[in-house]
Protein backbone atom coordinates (compact mmCIF):
# COMPACT_ATOMS: atom_id res chain seq x y z
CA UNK A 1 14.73 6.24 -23.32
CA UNK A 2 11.70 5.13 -25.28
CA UNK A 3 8.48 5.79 -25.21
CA UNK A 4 5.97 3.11 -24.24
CA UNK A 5 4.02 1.86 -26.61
CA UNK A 6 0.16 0.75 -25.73
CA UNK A 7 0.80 -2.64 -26.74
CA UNK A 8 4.16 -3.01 -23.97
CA UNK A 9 1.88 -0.97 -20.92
CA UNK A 10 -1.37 -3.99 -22.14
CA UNK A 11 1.75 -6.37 -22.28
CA UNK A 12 3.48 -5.40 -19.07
CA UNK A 13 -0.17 -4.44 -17.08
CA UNK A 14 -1.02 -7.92 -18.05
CA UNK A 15 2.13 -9.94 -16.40
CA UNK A 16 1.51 -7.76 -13.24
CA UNK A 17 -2.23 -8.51 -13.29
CA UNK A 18 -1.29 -12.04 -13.29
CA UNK A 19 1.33 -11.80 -10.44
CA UNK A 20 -0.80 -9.91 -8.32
CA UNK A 21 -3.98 -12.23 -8.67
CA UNK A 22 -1.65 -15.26 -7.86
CA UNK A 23 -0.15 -13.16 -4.65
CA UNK A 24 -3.57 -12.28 -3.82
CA UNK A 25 -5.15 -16.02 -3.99
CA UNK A 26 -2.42 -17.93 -3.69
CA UNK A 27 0.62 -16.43 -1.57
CA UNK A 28 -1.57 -14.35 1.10
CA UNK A 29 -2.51 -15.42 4.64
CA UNK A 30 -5.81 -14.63 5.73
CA UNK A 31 -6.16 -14.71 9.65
CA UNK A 32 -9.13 -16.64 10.18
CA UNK A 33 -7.56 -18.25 13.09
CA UNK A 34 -7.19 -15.72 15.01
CA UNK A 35 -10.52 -14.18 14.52
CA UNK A 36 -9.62 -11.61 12.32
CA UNK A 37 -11.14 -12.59 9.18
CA UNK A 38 -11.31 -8.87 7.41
CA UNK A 39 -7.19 -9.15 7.59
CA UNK A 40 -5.42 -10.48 4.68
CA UNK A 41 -1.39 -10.53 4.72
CA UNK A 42 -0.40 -10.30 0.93
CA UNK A 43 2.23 -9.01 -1.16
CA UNK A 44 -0.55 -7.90 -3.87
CA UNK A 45 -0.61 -3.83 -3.18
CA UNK A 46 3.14 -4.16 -3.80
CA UNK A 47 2.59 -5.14 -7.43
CA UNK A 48 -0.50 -2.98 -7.66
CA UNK A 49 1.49 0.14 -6.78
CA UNK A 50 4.39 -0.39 -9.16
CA UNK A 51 2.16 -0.79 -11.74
CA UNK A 52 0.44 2.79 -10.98
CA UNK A 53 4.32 4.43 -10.74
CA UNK A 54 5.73 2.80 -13.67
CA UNK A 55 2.85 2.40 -16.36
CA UNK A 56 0.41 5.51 -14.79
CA UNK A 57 -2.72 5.22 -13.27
CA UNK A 58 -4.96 4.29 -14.87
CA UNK A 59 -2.94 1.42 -15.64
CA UNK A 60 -2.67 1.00 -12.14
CA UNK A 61 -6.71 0.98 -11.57
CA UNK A 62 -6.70 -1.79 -14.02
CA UNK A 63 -4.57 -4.37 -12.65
CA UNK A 64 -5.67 -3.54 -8.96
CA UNK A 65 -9.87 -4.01 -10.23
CA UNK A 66 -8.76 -6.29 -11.99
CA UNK A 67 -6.80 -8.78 -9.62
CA UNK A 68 -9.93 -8.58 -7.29
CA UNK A 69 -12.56 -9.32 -9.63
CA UNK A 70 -10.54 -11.93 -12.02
CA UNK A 71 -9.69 -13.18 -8.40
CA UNK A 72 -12.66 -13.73 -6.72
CA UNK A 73 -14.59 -15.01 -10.82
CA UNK A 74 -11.50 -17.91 -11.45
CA UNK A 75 -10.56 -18.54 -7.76
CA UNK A 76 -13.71 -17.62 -5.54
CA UNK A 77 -12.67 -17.99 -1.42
CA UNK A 78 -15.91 -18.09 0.12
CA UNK A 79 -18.76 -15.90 -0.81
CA UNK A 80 -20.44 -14.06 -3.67
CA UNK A 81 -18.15 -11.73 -5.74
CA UNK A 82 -19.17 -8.31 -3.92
CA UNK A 83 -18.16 -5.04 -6.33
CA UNK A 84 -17.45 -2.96 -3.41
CA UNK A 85 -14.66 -4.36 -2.92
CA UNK A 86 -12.64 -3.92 -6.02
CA UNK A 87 -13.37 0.03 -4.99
CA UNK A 88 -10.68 -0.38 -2.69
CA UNK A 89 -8.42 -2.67 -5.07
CA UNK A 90 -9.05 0.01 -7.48
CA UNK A 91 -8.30 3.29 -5.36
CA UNK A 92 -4.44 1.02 -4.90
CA UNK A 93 -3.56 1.41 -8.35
CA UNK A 94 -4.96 5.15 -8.78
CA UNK A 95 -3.71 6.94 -6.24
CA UNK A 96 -0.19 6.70 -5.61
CA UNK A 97 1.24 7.86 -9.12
CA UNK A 98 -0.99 11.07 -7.96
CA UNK A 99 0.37 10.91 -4.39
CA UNK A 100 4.06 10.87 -5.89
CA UNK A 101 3.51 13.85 -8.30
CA UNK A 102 2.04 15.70 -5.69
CA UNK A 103 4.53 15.66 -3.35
CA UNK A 104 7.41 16.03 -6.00
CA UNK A 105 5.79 19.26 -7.02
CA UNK A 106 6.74 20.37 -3.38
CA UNK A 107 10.18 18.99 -3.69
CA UNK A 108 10.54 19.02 0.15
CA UNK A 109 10.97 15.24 0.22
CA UNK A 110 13.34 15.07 -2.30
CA UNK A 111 16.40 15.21 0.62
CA UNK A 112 14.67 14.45 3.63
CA UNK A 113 11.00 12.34 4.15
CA UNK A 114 9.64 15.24 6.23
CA UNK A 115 5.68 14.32 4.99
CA UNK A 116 6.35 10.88 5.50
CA UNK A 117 7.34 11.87 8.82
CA UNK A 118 4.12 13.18 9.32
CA UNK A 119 2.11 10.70 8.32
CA UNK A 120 3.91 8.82 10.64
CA UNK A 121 3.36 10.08 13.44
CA UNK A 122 -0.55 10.62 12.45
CA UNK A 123 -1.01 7.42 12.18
CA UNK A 124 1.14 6.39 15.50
CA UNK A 125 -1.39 8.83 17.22
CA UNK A 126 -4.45 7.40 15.92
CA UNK A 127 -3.14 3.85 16.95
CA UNK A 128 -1.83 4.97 20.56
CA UNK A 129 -5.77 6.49 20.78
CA UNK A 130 -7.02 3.83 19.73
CA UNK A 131 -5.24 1.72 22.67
CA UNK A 132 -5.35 4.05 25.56
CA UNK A 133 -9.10 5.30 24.63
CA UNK A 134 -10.33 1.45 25.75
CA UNK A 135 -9.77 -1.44 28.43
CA UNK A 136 -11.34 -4.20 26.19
CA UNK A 137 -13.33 -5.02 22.77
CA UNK A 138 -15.92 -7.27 21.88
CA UNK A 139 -15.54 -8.98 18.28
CA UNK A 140 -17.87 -12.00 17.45
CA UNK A 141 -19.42 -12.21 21.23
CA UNK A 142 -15.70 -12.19 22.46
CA UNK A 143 -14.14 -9.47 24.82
CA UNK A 144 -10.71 -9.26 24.60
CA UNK A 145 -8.72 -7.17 27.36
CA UNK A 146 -6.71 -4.48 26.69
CA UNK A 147 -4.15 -4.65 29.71
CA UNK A 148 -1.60 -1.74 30.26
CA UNK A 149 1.52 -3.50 29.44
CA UNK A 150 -0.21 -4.44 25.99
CA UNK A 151 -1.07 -0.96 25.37
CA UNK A 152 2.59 0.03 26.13
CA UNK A 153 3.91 -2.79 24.00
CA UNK A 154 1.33 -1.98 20.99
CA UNK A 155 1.66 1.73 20.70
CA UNK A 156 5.65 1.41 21.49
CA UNK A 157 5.76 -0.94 18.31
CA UNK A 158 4.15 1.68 16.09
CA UNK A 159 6.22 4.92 17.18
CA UNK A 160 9.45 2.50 17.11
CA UNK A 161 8.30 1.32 13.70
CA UNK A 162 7.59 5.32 12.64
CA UNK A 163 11.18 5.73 13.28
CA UNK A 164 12.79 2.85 11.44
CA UNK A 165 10.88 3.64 7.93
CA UNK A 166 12.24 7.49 8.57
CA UNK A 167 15.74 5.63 8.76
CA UNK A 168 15.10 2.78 6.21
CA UNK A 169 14.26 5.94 3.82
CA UNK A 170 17.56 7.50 4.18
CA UNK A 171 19.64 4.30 4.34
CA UNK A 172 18.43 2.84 1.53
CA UNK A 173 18.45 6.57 -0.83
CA UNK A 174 22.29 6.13 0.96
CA UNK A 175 22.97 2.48 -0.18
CA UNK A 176 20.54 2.93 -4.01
CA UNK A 177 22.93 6.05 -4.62
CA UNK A 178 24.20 4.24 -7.24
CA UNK A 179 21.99 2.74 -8.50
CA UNK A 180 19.97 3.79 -11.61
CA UNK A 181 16.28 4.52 -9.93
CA UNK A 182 18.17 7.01 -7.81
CA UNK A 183 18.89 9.13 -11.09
CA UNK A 184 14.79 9.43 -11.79
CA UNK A 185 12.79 8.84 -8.51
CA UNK A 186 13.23 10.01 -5.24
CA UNK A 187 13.00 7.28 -2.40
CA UNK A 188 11.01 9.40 0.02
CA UNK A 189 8.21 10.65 -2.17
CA UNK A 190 7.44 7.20 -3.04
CA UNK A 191 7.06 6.06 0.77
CA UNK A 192 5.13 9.30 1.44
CA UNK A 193 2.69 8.04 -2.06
CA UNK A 194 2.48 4.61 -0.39
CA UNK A 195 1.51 5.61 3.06
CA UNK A 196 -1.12 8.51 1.96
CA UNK A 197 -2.53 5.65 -0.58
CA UNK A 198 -3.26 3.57 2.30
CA UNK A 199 -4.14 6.78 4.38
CA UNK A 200 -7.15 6.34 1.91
CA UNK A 201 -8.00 3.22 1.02
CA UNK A 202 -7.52 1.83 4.41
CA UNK A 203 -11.35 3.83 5.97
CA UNK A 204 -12.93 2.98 2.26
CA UNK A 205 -11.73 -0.62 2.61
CA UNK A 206 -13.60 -0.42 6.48
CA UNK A 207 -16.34 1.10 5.53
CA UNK A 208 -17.13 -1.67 2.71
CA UNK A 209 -16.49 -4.29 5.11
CA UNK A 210 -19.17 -3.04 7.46
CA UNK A 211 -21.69 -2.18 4.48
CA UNK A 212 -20.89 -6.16 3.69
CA UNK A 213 -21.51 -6.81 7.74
CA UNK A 214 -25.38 -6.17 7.30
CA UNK A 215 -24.44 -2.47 7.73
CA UNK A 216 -22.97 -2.70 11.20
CA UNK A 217 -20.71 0.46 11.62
CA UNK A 218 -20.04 -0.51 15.82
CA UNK A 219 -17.06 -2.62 14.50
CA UNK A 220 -15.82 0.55 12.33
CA UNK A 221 -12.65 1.61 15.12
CA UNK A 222 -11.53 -2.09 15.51
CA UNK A 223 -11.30 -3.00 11.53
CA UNK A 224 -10.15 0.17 11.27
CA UNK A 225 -7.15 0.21 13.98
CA UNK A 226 -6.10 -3.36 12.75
CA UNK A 227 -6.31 -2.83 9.00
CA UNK A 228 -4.48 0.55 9.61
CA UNK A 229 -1.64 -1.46 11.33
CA UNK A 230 -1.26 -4.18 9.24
CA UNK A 231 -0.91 -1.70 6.65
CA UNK A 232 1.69 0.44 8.38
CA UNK A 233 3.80 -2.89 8.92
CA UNK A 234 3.38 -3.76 5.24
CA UNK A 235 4.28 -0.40 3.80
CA UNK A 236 8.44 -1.49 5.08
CA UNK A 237 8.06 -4.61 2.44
CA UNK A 238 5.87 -2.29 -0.20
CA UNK A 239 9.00 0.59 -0.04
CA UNK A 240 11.56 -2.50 -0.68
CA UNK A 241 9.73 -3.89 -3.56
CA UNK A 242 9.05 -1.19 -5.49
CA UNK A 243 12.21 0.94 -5.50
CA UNK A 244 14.02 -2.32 -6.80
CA UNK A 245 11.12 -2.77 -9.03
CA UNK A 246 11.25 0.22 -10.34
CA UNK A 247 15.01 -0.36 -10.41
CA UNK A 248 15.14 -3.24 -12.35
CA UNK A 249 12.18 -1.69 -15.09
CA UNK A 250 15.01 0.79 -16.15
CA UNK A 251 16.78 -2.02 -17.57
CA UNK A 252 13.87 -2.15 -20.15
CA UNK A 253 14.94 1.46 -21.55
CA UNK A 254 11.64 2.65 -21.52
CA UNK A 255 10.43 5.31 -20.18
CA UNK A 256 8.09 5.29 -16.93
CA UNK A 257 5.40 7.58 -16.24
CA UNK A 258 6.72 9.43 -13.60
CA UNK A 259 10.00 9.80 -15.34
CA UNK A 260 10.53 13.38 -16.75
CA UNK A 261 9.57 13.65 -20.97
CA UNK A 262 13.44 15.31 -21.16
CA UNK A 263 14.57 11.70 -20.52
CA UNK A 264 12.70 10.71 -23.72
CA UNK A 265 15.18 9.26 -26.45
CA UNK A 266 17.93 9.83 -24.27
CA UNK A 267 20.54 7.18 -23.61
C-alpha cells in the first residue's frame, strides 16, 4: 500500500465534503410535518464518518464543519447560520477514528461486539425510561399521550432493534469474510465507534438546540429521547455504508489511517 499524499486526503476530503453537503441539503427529510422540526433524516454522518476512518480525524472535522457551514452559506434553509451547530457536525468527523482505536487497543471486539452490546442496551434503557417515566408531553402547546400499548410498542422496537445490530454485526463480519476490509478493520469496533460517536454528539447536538430555543432546557428529555432514537435507527444504514465504503477505498491501494504502518508498501 501507499502512503497518502496531502494533496489525495485535500482531493478525496473534498469529493466527500461535496457529497455530504448535497445529502445534507438536498437528500435529507426534515420532519416539519410532524412537529418535530429539530429531526433531520439524512445520510450525511455516513459520509462524515468514513471520512474520519479512512483519511483521520482531523480530516474528518473538516468535511463534517465544513458540510454545515458551506451548507447553511450556499444553501441557507431558514434562519441565520448559527456556529453552534457545526460543533456537533464537527464532533462527527473527530470522534469515531478515536472511538475505533480505542476499542481496538482492547481487542475484545475484534470476535464478538460485546461494547456494542453495551451501548445497546444503555441506550434501550434510557429510551424504555424515557417512556415509562411519563403519561404525556407537551411540545409547541400540544400534549401528546403516552398510552401503554405505545410505550410497549416503542421500547419493544428499541430492545428488538439492540438485538438485530448485535446480529447484523456478526452476519455481515460472516458474509464480508472475504472480502478485502475484513483483512484490515474489524466490523464490530466500527459499530461500537459509530454508536459512542453519537453517544456524544447526540446531548451536545440537544443542548445547542435549546441554547438556539431562547435557552429553554424544559424540552432537553424530549429532543433528547427522539434525536437519540433516530440516531440508533440510523446507525443500521451508517454500519452498511461505511464497511463497503471502506471496502471499496482499498481498491485505491492506499493506505487508510486506521490501517496498520506494516501494511505500508505492501502489495
Amino acid at each position: 500500500m501507499k502512503k497518502m499524499s496531502i494533496l489525495f486526503k485535500i482531493t478525496f476530503s473534498s469529493i466527500l465534503l461535496a457529497i455530504a453537503v448535497i445529502l445534507s441539503r438536498f437528500l435529507s427529510i426534515p420532519l416539519y410535518s410532524v412537529g418535530l422540526p429539530f429531526i433531520k433524516i439524512s445520510l450525511t454522518s455516513s459520509v462524515v464518518m468514513f471520512g474520519s476512518f479512512y483519511l483521520g480525524p482531523l480530516y474528518g472535522l473538516v468535511i463534517g464543519a465544513g458540510q454545515d457551514f458551506l451548507g447553511a452559506l450556499i444553501f441557507p434553509q431558514g434562519g441565520a447560520y448559527n456556529p453552534l451547530f457545526t460543533i456537533s457536525a464537527a464532533l462527527c468527523g473527530l470522534l469515531p477514528y478515536y472511538f475505533y482505536r480505542l476499542i481496538d487497543l482492547t481487542k475484545i471486539e475484534h470476535k464478538y461486539p460485546f461494547v456494542l452490546g453495551l451501548i445497546l442496551a444503555l441506550i434501550s434503557s434510557y429510551l424504555t425510561y424515557f417512556m415509562f417515566s411519563r403519561d404525556s408531553i407537551i411540545y409547541l402547546g400540544h400534549e401528546y399521550q403516552f398510552y401503554l400499548w405505545v410505550k410497549i410498542l416503542f421500547t419493544s422496537f428499541s430492545w428488538v432493534l439492540s438485538i438485530l445490530y448485535i446480529i447484523l454485526v456478526i452476519v455481515l463480519k460472516d458474509k464480508f469474510k472475504k472480502l478485502d476490509v475484513m483483512k484490515f478493520y474489524y466490523i464490530g469496533t466500527i459499530g461500537t465507534a459509530i454508536f459512542l460517536t453519537y453517544l456524544v454528539r447526540v446531548p451536545v447536538s440537544t443542548t445547542v438546540f435549546c441554547i438556539y430555543l431562547n435557552n429553554d432546557f424544559s424540552l432537553f428529555s424530549i429532543i433528547f429521547g427522539c434525536r437519540l432514537l433516530t440516531s440508533f435507527i440510523l446507525g443500521f444504514i451508517d454500519i452498511i455504508m461505511i464497511v463497503i465504503g471502506l471496502n471499496v477505498s482499498l481498491k485505491f491501494k492506499y493506505k487508510g489511517a486506521l490501517i496498520p504502518k506494516s501494511e505500508l508498501l505492501k502489495e
